[in-house]
C-alpha atoms as a PDB file:
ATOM      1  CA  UNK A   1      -9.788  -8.723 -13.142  1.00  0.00           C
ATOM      2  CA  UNK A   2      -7.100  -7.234 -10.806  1.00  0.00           C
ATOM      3  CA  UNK A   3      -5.888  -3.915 -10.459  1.00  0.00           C
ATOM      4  CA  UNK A   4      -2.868  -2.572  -8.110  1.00  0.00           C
ATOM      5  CA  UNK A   5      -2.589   0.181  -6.922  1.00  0.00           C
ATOM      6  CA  UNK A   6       1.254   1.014  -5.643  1.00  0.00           C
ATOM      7  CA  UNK A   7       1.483   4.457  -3.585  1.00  0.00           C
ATOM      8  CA  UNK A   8       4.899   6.192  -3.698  1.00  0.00           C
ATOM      9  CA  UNK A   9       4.217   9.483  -3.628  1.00  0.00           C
ATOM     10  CA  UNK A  10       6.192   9.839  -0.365  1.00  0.00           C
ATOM     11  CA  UNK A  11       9.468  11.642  -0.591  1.00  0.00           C
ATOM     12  CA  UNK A  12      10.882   9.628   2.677  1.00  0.00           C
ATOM     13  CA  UNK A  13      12.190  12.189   5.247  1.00  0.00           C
ATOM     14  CA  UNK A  14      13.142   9.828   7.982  1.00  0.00           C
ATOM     15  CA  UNK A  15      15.611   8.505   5.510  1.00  0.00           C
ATOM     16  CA  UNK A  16      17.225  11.958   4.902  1.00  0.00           C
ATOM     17  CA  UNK A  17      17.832  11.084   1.403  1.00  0.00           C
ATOM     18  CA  UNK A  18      17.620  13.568  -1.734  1.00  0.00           C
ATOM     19  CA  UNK A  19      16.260  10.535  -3.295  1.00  0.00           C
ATOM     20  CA  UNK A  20      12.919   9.284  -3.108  1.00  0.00           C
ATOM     21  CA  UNK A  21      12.493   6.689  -0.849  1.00  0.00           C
ATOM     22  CA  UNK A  22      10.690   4.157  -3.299  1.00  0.00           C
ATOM     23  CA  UNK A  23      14.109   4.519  -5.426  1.00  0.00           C
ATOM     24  CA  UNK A  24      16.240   3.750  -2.642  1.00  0.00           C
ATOM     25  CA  UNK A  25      18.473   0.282  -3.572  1.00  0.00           C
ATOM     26  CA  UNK A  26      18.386  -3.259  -2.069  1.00  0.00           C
ATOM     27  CA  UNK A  27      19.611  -5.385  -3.816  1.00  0.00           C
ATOM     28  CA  UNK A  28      20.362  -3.777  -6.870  1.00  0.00           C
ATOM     29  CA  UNK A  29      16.811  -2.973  -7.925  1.00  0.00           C
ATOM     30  CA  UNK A  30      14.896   0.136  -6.589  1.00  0.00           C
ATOM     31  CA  UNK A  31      12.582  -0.295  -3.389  1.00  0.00           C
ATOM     32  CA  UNK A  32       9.583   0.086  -5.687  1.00  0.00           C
ATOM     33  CA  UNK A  33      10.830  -2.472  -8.498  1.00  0.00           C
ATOM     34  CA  UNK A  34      11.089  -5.527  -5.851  1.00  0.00           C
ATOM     35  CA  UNK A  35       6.994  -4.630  -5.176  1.00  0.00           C
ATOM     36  CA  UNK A  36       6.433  -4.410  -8.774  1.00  0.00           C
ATOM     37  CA  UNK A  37       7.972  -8.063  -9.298  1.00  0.00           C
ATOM     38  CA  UNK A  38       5.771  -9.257  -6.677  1.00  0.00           C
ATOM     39  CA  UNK A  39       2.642  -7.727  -7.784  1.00  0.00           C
ATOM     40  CA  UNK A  40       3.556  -8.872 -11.416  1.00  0.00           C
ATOM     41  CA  UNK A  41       4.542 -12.404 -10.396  1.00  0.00           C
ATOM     42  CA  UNK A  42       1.136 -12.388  -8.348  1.00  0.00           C
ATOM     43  CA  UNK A  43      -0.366 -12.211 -11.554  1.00  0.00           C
ATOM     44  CA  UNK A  44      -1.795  -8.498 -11.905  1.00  0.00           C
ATOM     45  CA  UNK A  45      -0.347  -6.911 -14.777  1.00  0.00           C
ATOM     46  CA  UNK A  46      -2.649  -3.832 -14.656  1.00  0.00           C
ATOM     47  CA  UNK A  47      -0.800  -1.634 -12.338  1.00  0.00           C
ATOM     48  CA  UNK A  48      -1.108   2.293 -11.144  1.00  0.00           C
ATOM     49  CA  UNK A  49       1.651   3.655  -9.715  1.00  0.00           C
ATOM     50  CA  UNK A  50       0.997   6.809  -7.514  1.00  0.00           C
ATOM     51  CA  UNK A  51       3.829   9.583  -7.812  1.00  0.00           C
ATOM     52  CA  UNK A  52       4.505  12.675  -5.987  1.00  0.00           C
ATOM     53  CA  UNK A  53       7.806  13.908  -4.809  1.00  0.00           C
ATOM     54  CA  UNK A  54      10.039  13.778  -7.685  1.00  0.00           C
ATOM     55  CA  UNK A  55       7.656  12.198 -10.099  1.00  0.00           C
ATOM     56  CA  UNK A  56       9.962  12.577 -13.503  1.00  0.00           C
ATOM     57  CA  UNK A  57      12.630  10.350 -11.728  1.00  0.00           C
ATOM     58  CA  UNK A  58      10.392   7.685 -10.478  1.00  0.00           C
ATOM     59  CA  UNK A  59       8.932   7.463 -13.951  1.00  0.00           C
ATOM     60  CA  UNK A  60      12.098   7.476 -15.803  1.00  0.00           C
ATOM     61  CA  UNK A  61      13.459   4.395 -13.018  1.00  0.00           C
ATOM     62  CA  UNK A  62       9.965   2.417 -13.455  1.00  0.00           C
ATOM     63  CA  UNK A  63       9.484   2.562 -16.874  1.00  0.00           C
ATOM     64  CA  UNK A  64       6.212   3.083 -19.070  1.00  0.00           C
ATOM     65  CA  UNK A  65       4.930  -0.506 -18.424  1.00  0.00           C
ATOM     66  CA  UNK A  66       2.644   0.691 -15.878  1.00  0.00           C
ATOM     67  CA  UNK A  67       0.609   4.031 -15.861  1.00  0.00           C
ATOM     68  CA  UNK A  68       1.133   6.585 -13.714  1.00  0.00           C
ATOM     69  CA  UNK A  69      -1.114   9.414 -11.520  1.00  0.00           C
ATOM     70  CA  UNK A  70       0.393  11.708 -10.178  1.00  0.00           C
ATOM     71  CA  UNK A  71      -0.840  13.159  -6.626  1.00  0.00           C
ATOM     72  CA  UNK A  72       0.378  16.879  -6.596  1.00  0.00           C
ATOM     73  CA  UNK A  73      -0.113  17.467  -2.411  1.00  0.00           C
ATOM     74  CA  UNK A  74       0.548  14.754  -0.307  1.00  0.00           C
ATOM     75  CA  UNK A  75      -2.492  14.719   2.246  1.00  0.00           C
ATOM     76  CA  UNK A  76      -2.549  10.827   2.929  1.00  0.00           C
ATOM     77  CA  UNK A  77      -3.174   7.049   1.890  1.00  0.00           C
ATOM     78  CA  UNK A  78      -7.141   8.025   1.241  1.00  0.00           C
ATOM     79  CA  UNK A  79      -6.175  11.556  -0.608  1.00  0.00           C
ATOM     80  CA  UNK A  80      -3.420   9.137  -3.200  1.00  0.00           C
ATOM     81  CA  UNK A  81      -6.803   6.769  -3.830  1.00  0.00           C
ATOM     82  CA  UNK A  82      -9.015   9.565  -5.080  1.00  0.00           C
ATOM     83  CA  UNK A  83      -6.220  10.617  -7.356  1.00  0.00           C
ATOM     84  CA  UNK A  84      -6.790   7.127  -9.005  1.00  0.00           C
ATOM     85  CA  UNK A  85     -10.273   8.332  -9.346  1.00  0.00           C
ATOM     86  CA  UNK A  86     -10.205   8.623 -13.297  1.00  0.00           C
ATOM     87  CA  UNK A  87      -7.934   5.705 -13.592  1.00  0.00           C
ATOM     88  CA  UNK A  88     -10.055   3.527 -12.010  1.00  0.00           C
ATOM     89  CA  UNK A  89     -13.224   4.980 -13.559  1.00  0.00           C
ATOM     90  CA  UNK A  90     -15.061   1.976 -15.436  1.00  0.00           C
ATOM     91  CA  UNK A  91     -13.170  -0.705 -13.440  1.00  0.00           C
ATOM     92  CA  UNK A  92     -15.251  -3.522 -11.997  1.00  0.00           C
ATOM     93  CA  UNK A  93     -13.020  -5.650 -10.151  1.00  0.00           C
ATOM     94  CA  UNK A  94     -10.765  -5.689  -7.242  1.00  0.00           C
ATOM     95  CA  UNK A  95      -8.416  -3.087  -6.372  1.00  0.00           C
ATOM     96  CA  UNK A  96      -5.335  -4.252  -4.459  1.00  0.00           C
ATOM     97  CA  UNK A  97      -3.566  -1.345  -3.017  1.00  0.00           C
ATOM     98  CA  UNK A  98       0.064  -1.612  -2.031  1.00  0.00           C
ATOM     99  CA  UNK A  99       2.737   1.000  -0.574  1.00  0.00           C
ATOM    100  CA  UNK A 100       5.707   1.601  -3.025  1.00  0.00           C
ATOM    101  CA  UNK A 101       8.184   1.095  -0.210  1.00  0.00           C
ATOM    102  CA  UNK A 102       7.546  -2.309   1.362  1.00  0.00           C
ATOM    103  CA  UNK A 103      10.291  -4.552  -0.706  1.00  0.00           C
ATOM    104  CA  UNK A 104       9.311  -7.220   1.215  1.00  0.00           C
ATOM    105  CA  UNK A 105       6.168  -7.856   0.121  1.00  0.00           C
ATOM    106  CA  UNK A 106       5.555 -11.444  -1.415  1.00  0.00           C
ATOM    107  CA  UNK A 107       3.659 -12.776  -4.472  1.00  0.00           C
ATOM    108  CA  UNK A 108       2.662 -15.551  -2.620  1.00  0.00           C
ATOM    109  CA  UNK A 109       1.061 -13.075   0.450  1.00  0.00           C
ATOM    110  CA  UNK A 110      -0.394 -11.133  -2.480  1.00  0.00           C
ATOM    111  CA  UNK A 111      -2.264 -14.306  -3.922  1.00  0.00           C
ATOM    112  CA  UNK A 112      -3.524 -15.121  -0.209  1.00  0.00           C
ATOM    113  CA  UNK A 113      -4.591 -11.923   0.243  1.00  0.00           C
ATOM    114  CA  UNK A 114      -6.565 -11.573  -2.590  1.00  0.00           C
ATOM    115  CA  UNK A 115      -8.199 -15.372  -1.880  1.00  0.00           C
ATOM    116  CA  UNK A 116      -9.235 -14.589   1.442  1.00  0.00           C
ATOM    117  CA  UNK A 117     -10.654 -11.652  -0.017  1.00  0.00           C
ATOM    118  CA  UNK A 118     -12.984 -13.270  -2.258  1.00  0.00           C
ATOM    119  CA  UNK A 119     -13.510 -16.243  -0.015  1.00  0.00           C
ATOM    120  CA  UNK A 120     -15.183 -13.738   2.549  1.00  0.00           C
ATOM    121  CA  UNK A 121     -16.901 -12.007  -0.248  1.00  0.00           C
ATOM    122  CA  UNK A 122     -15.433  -8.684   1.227  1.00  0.00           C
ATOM    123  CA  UNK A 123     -16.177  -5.342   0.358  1.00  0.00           C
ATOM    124  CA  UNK A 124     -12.707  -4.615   1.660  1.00  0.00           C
ATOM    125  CA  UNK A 125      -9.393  -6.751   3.241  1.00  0.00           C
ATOM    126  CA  UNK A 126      -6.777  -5.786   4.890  1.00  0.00           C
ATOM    127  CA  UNK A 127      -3.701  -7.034   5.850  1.00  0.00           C
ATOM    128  CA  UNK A 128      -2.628  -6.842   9.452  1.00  0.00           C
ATOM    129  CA  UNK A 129       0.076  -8.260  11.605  1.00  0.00           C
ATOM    130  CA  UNK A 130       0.957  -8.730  15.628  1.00  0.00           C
ATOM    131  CA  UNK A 131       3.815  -7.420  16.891  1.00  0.00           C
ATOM    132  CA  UNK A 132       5.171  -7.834  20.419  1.00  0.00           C
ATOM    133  CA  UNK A 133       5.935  -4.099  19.788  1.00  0.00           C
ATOM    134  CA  UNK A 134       3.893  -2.001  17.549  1.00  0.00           C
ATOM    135  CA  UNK A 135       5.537   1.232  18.743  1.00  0.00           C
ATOM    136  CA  UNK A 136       4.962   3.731  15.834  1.00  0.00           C
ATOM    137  CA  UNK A 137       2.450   1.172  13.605  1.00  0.00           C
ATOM    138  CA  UNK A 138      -1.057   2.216  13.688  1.00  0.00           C
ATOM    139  CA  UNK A 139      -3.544  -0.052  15.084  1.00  0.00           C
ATOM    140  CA  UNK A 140      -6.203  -2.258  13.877  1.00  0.00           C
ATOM    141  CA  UNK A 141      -9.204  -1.642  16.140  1.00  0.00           C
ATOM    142  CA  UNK A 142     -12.113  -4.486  16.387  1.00  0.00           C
ATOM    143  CA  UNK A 143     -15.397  -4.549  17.944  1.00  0.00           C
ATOM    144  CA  UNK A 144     -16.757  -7.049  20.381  1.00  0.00           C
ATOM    145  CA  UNK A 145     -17.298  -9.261  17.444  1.00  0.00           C
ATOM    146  CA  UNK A 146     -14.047  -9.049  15.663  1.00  0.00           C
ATOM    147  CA  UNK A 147     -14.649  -7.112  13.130  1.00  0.00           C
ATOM    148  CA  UNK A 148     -12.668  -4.165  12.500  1.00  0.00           C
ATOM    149  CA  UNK A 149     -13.432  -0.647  13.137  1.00  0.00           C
ATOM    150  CA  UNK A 150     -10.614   1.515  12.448  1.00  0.00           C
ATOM    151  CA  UNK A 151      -7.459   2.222  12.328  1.00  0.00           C
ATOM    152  CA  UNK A 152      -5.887   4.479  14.429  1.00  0.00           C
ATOM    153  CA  UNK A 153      -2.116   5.771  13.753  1.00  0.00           C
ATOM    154  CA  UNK A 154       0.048   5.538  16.986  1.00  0.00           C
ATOM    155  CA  UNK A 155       0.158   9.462  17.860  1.00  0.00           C
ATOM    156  CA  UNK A 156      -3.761   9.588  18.083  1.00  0.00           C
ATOM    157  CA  UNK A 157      -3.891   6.796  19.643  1.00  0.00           C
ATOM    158  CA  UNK A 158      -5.203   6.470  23.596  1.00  0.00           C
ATOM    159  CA  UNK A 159      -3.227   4.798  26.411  1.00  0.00           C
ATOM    160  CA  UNK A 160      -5.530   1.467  25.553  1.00  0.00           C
ATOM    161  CA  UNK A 161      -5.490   1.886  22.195  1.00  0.00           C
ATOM    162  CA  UNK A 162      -1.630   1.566  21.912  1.00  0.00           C
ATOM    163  CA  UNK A 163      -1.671  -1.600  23.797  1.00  0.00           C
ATOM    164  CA  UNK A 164      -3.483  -3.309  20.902  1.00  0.00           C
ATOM    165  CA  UNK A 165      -0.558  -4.890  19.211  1.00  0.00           C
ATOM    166  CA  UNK A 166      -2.230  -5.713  15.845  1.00  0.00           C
ATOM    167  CA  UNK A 167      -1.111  -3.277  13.400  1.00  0.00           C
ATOM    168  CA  UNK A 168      -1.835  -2.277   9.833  1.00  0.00           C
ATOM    169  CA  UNK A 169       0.379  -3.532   6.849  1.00  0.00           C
ATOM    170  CA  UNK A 170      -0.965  -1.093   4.035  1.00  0.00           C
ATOM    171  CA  UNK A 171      -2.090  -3.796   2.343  1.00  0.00           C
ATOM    172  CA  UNK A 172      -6.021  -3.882   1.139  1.00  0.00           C
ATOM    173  CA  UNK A 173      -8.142  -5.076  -1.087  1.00  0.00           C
ATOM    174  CA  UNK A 174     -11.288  -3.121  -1.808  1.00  0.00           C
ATOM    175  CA  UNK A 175     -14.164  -4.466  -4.681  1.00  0.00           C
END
């Protein structure tokens, strides 16, 4: 069985909004109710949502249908995973973990993910992506062999590093 993990903990400077960027509308839904959807119509019903910056109103917005940690300091993607720590204690599955702000994320991408995943027999997947500018994205770094080694975010990144233009989605899947 599948478990998702959503982070939006984030408060969302760059959008200079009092409201929390995974509550921010398109379409008449919240940012982090369009991933929800996608997640749920990917077929993974258990779900952990990851709240910081105004936690109460995210909760109230999402709903109780999904259960909630709460990461207090916001030191990172890896920090938000080891709040999960209890709520993933006992689970022996796959962990698919998502950001709360990406409201374009598809079922269908999702489902492919997650196949690839256990076609390879991973430990971990993770979604990536080319772009003929990855200005700000951090990159996906491989060995001679293809196989990734890192990911390094575009400010620590070297003069040949940020010529690598295949960048991280936030999407993984971990076993």
């Amino acid at each position: 069985m599948t478990k998702a993990v959503i982070l939006a903990a984030g408060k969302g400077v760059r959008m200079k909004s009092e409201q929390p960027k995974v509550l921010q509308d398109i379409l008449g839904a919240p940012i982090l109710s369009h991933v929800l959807t996608s997640v749920r119509e990917a077929g993974i019903s258990d779900i952990i949502v990851v709240v910081g910056f105004e936690a109460d109103r995210v909760r109230e917005e999402i709903g109780s249908d999904v259960t909630y940690v709460e990461q207090r300091e916001r030191l990172g993607t890896g920090h938000a995973l080891l709040c999960c720590k209890k709520a993933l204690a006992g689970h022996d599955g796959e962990v698919l973990v998502l950001t709360g702000d990406a409201p374009l994320v598809r079922a269908e991408t999702i489902r492919d993910l997650l196949e690839l995943h256990r076609k390879k027999g991973a430990q971990a997947t993770l979604l990536s992506a080319e772009l003929e500018d990855p200005t700000g994205y951090g990159r996906v770094l491989r060995n001679e062999s293809g196989e990734m080694t890192r990911i390094v975010e575009h400010l620590d990144a070297s003069e040949e590093e940020r010529r690598v233009q295949e960048v991280n989605s936030a999407e993984y899947v971990f076993d």
